[in-house]
PDB file of N, CA and C in Angstrom:
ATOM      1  N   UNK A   1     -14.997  68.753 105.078  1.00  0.00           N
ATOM      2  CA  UNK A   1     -14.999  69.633 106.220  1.00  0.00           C
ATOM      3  C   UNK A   1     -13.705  70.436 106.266  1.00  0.00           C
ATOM      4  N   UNK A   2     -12.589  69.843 107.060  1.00  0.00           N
ATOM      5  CA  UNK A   2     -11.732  71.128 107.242  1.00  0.00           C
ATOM      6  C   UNK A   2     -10.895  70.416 106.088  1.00  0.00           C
ATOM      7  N   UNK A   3     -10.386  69.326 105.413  1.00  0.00           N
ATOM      8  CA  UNK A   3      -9.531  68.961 104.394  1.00  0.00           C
ATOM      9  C   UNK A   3     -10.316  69.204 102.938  1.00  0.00           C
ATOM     10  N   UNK A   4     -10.402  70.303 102.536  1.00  0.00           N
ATOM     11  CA  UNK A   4     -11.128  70.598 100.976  1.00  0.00           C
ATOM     12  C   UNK A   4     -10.482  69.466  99.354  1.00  0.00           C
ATOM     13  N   UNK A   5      -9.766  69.104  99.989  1.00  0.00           N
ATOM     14  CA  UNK A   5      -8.822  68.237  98.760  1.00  0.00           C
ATOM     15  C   UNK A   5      -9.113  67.049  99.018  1.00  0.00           C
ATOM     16  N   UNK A   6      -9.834  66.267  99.830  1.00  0.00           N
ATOM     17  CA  UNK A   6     -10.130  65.193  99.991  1.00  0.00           C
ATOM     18  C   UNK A   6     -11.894  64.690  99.324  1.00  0.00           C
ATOM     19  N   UNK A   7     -12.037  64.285  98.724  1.00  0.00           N
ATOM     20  CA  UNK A   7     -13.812  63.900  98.975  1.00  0.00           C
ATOM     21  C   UNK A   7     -14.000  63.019 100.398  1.00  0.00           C
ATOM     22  N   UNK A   8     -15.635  63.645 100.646  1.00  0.00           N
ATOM     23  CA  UNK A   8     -16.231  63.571 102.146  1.00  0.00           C
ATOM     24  C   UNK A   8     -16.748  62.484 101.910  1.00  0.00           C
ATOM     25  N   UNK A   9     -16.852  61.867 102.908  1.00  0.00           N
ATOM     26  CA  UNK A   9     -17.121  60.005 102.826  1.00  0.00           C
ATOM     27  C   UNK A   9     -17.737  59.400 104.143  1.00  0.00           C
ATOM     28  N   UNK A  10     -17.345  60.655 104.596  1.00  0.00           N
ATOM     29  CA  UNK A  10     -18.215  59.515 106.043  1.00  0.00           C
ATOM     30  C   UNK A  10     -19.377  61.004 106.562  1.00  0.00           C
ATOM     31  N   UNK A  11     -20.356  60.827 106.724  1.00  0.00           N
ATOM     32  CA  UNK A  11     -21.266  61.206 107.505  1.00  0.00           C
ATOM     33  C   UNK A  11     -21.284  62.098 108.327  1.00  0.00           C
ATOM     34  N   UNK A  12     -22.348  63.212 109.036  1.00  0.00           N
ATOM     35  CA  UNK A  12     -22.358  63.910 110.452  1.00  0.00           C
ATOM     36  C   UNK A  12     -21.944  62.723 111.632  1.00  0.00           C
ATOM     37  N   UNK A  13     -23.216  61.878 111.408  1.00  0.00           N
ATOM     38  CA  UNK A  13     -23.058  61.583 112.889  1.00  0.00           C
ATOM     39  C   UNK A  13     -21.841  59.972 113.198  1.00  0.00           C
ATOM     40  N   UNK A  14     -20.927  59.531 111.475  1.00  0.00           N
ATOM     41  CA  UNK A  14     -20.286  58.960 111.883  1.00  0.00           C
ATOM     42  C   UNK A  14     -18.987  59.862 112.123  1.00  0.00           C
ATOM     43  N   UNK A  15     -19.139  60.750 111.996  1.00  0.00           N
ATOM     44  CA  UNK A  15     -17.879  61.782 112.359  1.00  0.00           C
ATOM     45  C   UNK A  15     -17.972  61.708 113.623  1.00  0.00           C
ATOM     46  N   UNK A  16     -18.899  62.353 114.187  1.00  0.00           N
ATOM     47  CA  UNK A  16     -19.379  62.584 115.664  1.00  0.00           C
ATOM     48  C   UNK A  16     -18.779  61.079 116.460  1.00  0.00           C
ATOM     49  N   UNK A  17     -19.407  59.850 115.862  1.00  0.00           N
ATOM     50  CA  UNK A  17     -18.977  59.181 116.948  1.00  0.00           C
ATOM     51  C   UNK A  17     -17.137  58.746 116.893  1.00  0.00           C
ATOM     52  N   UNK A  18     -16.443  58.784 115.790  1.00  0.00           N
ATOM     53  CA  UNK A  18     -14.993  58.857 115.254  1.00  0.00           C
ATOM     54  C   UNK A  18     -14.391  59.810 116.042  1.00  0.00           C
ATOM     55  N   UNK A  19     -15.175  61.219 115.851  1.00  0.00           N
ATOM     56  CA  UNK A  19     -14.652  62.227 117.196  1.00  0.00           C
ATOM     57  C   UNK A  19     -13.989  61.598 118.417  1.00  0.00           C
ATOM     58  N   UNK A  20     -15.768  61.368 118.875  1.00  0.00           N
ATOM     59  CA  UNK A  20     -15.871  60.901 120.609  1.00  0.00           C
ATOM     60  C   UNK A  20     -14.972  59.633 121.169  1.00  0.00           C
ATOM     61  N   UNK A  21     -15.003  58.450 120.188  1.00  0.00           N
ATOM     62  CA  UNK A  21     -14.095  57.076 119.630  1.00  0.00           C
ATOM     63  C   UNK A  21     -12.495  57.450 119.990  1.00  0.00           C
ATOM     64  N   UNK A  22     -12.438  58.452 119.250  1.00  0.00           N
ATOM     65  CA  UNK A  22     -11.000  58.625 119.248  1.00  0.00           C
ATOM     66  C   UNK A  22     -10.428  59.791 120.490  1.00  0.00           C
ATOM     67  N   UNK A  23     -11.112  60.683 120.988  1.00  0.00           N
ATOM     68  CA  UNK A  23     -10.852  61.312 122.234  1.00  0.00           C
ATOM     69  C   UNK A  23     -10.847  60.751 123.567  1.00  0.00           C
ATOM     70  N   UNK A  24     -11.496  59.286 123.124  1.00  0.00           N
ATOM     71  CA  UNK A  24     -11.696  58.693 124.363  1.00  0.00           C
ATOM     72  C   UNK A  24     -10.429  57.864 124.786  1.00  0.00           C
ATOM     73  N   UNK A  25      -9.844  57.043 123.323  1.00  0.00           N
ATOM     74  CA  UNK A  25      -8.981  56.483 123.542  1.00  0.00           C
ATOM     75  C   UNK A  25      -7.778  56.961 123.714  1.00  0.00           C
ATOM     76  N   UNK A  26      -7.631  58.581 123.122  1.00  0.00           N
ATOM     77  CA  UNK A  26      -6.270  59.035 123.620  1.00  0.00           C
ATOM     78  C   UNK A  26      -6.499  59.585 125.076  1.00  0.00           C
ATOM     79  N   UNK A  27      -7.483  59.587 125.460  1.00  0.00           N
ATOM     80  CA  UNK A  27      -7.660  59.966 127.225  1.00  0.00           C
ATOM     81  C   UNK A  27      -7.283  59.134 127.989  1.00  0.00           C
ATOM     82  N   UNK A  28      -7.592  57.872 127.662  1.00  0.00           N
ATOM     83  CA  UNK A  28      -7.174  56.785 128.064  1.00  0.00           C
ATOM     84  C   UNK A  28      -5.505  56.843 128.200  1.00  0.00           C
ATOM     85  N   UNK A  29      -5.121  57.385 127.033  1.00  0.00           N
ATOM     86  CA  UNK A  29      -3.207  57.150 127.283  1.00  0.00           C
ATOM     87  C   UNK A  29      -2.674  58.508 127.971  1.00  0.00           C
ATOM     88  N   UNK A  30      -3.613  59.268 128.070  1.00  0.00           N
ATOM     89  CA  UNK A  30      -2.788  60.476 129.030  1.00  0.00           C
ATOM     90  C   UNK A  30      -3.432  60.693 130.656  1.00  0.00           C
ATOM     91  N   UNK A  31      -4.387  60.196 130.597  1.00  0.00           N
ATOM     92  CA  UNK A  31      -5.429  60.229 132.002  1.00  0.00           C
ATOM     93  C   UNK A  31      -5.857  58.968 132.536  1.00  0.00           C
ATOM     94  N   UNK A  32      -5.961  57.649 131.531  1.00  0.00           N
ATOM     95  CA  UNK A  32      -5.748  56.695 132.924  1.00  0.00           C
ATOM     96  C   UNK A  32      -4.864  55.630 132.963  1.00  0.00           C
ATOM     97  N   UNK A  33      -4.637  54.636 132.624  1.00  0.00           N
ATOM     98  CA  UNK A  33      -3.474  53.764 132.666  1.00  0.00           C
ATOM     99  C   UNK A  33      -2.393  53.677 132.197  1.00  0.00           C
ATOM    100  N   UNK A  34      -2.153  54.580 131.227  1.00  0.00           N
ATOM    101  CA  UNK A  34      -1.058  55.502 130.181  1.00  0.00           C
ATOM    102  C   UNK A  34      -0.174  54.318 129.502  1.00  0.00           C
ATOM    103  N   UNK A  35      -1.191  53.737 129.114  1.00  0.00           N
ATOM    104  CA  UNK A  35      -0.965  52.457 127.887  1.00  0.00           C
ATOM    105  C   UNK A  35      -1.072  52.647 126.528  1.00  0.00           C
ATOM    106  N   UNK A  36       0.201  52.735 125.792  1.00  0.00           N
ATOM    107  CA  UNK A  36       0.327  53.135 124.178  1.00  0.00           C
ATOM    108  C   UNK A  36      -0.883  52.445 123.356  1.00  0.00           C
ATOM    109  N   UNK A  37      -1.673  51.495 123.732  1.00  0.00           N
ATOM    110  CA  UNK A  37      -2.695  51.630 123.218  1.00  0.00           C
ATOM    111  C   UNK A  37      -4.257  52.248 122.595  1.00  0.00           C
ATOM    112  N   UNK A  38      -3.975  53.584 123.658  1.00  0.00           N
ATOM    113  CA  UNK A  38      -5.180  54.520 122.820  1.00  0.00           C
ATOM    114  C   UNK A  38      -4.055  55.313 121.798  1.00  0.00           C
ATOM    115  N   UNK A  39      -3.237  55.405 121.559  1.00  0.00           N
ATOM    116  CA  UNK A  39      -2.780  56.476 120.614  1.00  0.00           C
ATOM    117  C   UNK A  39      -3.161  56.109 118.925  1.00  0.00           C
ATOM    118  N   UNK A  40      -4.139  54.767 119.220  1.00  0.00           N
ATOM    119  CA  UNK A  40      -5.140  54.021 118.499  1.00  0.00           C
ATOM    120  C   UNK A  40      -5.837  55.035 117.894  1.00  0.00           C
ATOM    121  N   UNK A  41      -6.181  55.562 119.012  1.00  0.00           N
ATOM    122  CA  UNK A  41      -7.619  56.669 119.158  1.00  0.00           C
ATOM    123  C   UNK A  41      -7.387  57.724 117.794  1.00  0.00           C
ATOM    124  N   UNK A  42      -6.010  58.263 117.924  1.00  0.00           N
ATOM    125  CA  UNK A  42      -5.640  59.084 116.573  1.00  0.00           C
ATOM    126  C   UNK A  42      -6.369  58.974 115.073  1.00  0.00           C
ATOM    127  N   UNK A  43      -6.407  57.441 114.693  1.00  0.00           N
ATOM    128  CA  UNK A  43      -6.571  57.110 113.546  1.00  0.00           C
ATOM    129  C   UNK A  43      -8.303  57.568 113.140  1.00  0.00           C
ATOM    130  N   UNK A  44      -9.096  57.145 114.258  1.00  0.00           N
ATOM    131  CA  UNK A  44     -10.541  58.113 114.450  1.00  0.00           C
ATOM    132  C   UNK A  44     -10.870  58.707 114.435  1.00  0.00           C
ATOM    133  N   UNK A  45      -9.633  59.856 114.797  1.00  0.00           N
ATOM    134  CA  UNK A  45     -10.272  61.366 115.751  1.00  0.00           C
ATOM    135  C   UNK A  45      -9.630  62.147 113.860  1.00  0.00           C
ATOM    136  N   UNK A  46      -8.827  61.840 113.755  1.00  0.00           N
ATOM    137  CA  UNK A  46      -8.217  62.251 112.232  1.00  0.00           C
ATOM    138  C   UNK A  46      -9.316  61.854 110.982  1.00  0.00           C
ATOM    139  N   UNK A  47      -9.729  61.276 111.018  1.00  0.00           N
ATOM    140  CA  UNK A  47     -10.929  61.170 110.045  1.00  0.00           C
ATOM    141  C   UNK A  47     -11.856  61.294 110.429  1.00  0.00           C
ATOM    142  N   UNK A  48     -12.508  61.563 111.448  1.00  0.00           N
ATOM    143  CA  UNK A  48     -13.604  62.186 111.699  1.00  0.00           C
ATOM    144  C   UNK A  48     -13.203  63.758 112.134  1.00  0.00           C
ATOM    145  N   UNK A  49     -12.123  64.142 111.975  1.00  0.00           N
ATOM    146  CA  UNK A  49     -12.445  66.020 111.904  1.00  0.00           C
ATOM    147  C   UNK A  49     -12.427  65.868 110.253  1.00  0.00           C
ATOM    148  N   UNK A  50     -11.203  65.028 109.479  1.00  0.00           N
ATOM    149  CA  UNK A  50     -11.249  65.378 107.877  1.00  0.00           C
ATOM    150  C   UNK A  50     -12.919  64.892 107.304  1.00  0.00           C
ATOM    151  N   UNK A  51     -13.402  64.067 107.387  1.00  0.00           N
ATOM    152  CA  UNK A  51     -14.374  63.394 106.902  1.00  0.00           C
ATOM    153  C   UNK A  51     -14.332  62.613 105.958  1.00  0.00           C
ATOM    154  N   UNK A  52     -12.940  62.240 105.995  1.00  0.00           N
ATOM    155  CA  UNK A  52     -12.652  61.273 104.830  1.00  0.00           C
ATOM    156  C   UNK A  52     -12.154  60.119 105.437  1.00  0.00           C
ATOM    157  N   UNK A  53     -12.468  58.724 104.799  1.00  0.00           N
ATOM    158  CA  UNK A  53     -11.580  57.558 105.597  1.00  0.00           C
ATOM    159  C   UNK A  53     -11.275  56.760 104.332  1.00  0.00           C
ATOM    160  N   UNK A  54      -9.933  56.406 104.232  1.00  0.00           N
ATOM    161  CA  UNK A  54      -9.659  56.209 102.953  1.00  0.00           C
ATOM    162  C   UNK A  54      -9.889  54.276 102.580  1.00  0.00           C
ATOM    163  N   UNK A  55     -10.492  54.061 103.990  1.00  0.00           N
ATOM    164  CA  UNK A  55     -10.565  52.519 103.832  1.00  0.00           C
ATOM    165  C   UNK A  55     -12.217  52.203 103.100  1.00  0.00           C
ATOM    166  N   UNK A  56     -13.210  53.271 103.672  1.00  0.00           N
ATOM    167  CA  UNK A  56     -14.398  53.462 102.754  1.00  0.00           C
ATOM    168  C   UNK A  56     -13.965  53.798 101.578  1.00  0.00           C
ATOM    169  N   UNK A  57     -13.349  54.915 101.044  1.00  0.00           N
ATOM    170  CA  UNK A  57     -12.694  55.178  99.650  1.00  0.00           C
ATOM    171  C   UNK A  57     -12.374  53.950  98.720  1.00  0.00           C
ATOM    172  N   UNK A  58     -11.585  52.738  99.651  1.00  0.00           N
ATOM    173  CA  UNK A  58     -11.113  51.727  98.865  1.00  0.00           C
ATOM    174  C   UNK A  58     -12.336  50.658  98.328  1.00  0.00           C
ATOM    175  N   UNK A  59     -13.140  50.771  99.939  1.00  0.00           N
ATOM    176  CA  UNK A  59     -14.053  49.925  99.190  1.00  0.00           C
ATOM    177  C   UNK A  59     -15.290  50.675  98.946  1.00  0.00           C
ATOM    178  N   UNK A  60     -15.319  51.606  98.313  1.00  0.00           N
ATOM    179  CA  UNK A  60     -16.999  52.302  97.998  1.00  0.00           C
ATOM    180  C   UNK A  60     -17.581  52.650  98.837  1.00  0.00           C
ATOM    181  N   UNK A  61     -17.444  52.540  99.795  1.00  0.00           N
ATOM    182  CA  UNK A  61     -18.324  52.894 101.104  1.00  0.00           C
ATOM    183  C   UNK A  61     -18.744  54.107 101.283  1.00  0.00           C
ATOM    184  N   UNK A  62     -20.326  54.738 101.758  1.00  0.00           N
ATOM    185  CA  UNK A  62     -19.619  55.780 102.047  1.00  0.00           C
ATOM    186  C   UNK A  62     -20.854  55.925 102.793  1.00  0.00           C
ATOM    187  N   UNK A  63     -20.574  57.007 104.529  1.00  0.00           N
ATOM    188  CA  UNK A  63     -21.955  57.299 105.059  1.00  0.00           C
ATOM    189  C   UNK A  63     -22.394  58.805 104.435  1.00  0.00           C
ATOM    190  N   UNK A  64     -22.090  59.400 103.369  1.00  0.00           N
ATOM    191  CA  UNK A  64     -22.673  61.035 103.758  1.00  0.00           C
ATOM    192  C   UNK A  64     -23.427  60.868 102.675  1.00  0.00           C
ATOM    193  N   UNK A  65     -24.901  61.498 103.105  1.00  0.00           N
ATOM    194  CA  UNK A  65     -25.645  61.718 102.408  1.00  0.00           C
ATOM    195  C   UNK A  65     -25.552  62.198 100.693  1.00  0.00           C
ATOM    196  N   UNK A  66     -25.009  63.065 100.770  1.00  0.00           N
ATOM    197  CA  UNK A  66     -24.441  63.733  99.227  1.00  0.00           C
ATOM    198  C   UNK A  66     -22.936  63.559  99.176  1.00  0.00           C
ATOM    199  N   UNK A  67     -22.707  63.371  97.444  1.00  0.00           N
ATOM    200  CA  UNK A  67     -21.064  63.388  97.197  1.00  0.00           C
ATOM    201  C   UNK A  67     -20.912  64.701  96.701  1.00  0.00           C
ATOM    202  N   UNK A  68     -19.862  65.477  97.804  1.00  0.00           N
ATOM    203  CA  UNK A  68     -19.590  66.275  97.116  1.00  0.00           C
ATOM    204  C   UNK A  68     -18.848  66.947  95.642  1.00  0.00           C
ATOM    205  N   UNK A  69     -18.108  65.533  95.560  1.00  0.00           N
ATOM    206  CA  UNK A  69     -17.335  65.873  94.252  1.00  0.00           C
ATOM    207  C   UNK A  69     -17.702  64.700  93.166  1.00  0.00           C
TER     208      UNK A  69
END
């Protein structure tokens, strides 16, 4: 998707929920109890805009239909 140097590894709709996963938890640290624990949320929201997660990479994993490379 937007990182071209990476191969794509995870999926539409596990992006989608990595998105939502990870917007939720940094909402959590700026809008409600403002506990350094959603900045969690980052590690989600960053691989689901790249579409790469390098912990599927390690172990073979992968949700997207086609490899692109």
């Amino acid at each position: 998707m937007v990182l071209d140097l990476l191969p794509r590894n995870i999926g539409a709709l596990d992006c989608a929920i990595r998105i939502l996963l990870g917007t939720a938890l940094l909402g959590i640290t700026f809008f409600g109890p403002q506990i350094y624990f959603g900045w969690i949320g980052m590690g989600p929201l960053l691989s689901g805009i790249a579409g790469y997660d390098p912990f599927y990479d390690f172990f073979g994993f992968s949700t997207c239909r086609r490899s692109t490379r």
